[in-house]
N, C-alpha and C. Protein backbone atom coordinates (compact mmCIF):
# COMPACT_ATOMS: atom_id res chain seq x y z
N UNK A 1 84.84 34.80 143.31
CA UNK A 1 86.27 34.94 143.35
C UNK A 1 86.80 34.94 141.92
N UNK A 2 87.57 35.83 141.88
CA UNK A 2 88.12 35.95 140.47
C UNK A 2 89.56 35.48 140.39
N UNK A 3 89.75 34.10 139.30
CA UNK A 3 91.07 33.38 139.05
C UNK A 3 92.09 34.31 138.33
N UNK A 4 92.93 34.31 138.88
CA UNK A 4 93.94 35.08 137.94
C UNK A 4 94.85 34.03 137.40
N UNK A 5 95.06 34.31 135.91
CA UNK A 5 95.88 33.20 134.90
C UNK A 5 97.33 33.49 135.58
N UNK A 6 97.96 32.45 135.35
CA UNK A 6 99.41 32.08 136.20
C UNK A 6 100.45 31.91 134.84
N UNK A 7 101.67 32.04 134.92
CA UNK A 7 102.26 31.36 133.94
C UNK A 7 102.57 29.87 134.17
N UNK A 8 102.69 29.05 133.18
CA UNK A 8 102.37 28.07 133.39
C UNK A 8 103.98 27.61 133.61
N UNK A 9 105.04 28.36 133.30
CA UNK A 9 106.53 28.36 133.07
C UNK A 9 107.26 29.54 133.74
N UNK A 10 108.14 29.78 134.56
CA UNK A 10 108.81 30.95 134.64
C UNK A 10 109.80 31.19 133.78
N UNK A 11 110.48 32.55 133.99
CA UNK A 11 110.94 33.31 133.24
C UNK A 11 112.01 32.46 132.41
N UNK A 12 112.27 33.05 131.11
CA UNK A 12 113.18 32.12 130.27
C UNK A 12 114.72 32.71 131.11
N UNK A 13 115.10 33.67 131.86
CA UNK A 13 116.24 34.13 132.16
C UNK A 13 115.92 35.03 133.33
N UNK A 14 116.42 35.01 133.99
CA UNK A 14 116.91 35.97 135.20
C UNK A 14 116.71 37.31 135.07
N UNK A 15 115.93 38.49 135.68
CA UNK A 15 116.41 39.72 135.81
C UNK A 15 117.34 40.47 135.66
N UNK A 16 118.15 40.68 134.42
CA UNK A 16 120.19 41.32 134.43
C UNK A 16 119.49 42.74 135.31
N UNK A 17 120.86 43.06 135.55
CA UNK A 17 120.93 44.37 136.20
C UNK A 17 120.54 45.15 135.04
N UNK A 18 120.45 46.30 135.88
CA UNK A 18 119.93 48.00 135.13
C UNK A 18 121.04 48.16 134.62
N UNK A 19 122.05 48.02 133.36
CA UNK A 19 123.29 47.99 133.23
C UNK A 19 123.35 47.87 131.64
N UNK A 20 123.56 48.52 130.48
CA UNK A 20 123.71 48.46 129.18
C UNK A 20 124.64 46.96 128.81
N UNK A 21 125.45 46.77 129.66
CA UNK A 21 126.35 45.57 129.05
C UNK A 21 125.68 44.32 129.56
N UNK A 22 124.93 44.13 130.86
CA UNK A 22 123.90 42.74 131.58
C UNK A 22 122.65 42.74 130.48
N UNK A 23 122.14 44.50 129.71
CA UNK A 23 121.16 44.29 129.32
C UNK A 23 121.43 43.70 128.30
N UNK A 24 122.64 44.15 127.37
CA UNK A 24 122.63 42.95 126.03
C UNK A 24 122.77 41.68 126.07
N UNK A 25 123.62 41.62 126.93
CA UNK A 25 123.82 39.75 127.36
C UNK A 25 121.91 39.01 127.46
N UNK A 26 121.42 39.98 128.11
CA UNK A 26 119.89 39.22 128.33
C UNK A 26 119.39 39.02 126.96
N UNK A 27 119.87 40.43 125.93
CA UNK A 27 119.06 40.13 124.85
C UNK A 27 119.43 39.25 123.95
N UNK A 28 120.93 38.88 123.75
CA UNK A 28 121.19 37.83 123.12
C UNK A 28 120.85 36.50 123.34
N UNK A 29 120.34 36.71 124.94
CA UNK A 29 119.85 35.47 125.20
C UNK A 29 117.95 35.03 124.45
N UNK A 30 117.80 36.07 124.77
CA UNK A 30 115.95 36.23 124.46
C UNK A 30 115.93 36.86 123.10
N UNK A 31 116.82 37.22 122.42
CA UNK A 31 116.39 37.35 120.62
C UNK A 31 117.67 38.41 120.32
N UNK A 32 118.24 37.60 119.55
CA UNK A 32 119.79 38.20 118.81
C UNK A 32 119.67 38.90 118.03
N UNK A 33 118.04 38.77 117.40
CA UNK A 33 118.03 40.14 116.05
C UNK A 33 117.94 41.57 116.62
N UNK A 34 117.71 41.69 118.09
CA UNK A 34 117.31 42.73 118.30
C UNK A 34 118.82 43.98 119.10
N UNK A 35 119.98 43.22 118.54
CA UNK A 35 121.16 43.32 119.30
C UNK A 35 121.81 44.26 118.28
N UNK A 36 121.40 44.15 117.23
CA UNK A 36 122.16 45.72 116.10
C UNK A 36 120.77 46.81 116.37
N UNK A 37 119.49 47.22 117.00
CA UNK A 37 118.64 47.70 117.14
C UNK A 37 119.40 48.18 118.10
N UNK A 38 119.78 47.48 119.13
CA UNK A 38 120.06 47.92 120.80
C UNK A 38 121.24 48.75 120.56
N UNK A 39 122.39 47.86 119.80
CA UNK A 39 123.36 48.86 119.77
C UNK A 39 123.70 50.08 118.96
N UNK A 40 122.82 50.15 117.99
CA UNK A 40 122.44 51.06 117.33
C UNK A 40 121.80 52.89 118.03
N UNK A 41 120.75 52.13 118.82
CA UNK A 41 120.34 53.00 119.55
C UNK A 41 121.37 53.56 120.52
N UNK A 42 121.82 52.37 121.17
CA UNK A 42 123.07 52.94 122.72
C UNK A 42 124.23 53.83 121.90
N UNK A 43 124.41 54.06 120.94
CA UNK A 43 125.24 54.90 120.28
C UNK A 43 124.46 56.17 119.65
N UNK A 44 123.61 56.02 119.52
CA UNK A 44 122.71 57.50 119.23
C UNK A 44 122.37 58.08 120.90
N UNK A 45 122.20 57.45 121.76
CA UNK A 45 121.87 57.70 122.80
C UNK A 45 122.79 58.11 123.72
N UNK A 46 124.24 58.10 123.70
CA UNK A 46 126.10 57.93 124.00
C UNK A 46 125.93 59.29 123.27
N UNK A 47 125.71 59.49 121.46
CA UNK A 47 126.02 60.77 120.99
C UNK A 47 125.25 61.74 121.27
N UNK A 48 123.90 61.47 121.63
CA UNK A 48 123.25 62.83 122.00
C UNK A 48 123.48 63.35 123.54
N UNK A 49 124.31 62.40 124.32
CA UNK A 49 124.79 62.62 125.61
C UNK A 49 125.35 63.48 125.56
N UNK A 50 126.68 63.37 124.50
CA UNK A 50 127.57 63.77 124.35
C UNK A 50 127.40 65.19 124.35
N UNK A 51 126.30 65.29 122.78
CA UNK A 51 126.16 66.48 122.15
C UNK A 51 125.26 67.27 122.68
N UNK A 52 124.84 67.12 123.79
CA UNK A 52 123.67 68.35 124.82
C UNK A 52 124.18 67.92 126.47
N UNK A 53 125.07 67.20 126.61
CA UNK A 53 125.85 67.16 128.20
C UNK A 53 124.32 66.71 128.79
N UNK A 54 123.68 65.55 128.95
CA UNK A 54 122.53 65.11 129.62
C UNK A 54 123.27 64.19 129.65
N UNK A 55 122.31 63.07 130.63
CA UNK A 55 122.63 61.73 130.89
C UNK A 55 120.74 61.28 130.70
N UNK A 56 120.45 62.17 129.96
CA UNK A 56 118.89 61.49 129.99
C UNK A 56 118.49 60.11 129.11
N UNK A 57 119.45 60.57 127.90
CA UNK A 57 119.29 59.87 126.42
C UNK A 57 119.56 58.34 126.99
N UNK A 58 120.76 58.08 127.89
CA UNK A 58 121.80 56.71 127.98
C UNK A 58 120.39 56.32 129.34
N UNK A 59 119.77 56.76 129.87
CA UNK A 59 118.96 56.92 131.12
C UNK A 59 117.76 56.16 130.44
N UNK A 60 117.09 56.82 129.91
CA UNK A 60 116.32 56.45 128.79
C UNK A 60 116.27 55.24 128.06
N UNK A 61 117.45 55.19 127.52
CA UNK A 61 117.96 53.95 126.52
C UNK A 61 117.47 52.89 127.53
N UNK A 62 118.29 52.59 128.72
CA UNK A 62 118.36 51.37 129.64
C UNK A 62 117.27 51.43 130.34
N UNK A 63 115.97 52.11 130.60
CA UNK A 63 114.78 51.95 131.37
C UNK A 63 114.08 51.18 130.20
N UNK A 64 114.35 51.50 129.03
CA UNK A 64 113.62 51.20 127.55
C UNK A 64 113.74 49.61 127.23
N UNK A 65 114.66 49.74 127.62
CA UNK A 65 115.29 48.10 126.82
C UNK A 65 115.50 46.95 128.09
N UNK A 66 115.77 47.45 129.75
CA UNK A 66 115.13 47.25 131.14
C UNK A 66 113.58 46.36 130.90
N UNK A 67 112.52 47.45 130.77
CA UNK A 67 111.35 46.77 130.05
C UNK A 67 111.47 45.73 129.63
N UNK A 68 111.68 45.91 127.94
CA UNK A 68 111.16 45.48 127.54
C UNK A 68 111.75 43.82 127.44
N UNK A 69 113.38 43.77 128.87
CA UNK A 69 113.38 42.46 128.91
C UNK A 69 112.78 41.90 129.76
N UNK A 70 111.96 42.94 130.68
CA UNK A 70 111.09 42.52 131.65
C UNK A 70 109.92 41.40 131.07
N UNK A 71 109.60 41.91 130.03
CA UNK A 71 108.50 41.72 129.46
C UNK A 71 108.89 40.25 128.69
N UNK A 72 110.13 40.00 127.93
CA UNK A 72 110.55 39.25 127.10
C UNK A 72 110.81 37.81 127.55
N UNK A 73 111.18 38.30 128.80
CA UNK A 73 111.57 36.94 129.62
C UNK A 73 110.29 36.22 129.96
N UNK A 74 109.24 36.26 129.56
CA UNK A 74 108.05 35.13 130.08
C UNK A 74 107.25 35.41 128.86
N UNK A 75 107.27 34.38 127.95
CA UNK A 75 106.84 34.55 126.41
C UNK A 75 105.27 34.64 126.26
N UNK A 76 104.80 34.29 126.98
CA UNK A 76 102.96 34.52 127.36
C UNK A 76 102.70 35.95 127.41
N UNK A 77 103.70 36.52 128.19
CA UNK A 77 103.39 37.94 128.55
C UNK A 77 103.27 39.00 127.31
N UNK A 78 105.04 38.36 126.28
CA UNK A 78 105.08 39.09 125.17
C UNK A 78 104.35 38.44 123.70
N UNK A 79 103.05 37.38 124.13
CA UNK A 79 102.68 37.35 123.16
C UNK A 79 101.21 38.42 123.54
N UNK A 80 101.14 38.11 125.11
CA UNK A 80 99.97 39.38 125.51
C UNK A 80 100.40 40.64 124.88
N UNK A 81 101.23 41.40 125.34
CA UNK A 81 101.55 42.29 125.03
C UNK A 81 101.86 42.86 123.57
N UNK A 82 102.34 42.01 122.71
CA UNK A 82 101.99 41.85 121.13
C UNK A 82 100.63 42.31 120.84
N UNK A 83 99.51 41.59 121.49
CA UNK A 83 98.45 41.67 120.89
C UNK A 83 97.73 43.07 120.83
């Protein structure tokens, strides 16, 4: 039988919604440096909406940053995933 490792802690925060404004709130919660990155991007991602009429870029943005608070919220995972 093969043990599978457990976290030994759950998540530092809750699941936010699929939502650009729940997703920053998560990230300020789980790392504030990464909050001029986020909004940086959601405005390149807003202007290339703009500037080719898609909704892929803003689509994109929030599956991206979705992740990677998936990932952020259980610090074992993102030191796995680091490695």
């Amino acid at each position: 039988m093969t043990e599978h490792a457990t976290e030994p802690t759950g998540p530092l925060i809750p699941m936010p919604e699929k939502t650009p404004a729940a997703l920053r709130v998560a990230l300020g919660r789980l790392d504030p440096g990464v909050l001029a990155t986020f909004d940086q991007q959601w405005d390149e991602a807003m202007r290339q909406a703009r500037d080719e009429y898609t909704l892929m870029p803003p689509r994109a943005f929030v599956e991206h940053w979705w992740s990677w608070v998936g990932v952020s919220r259980y610090p074992q995972r993102l030191a796995r995933f680091r490695e």
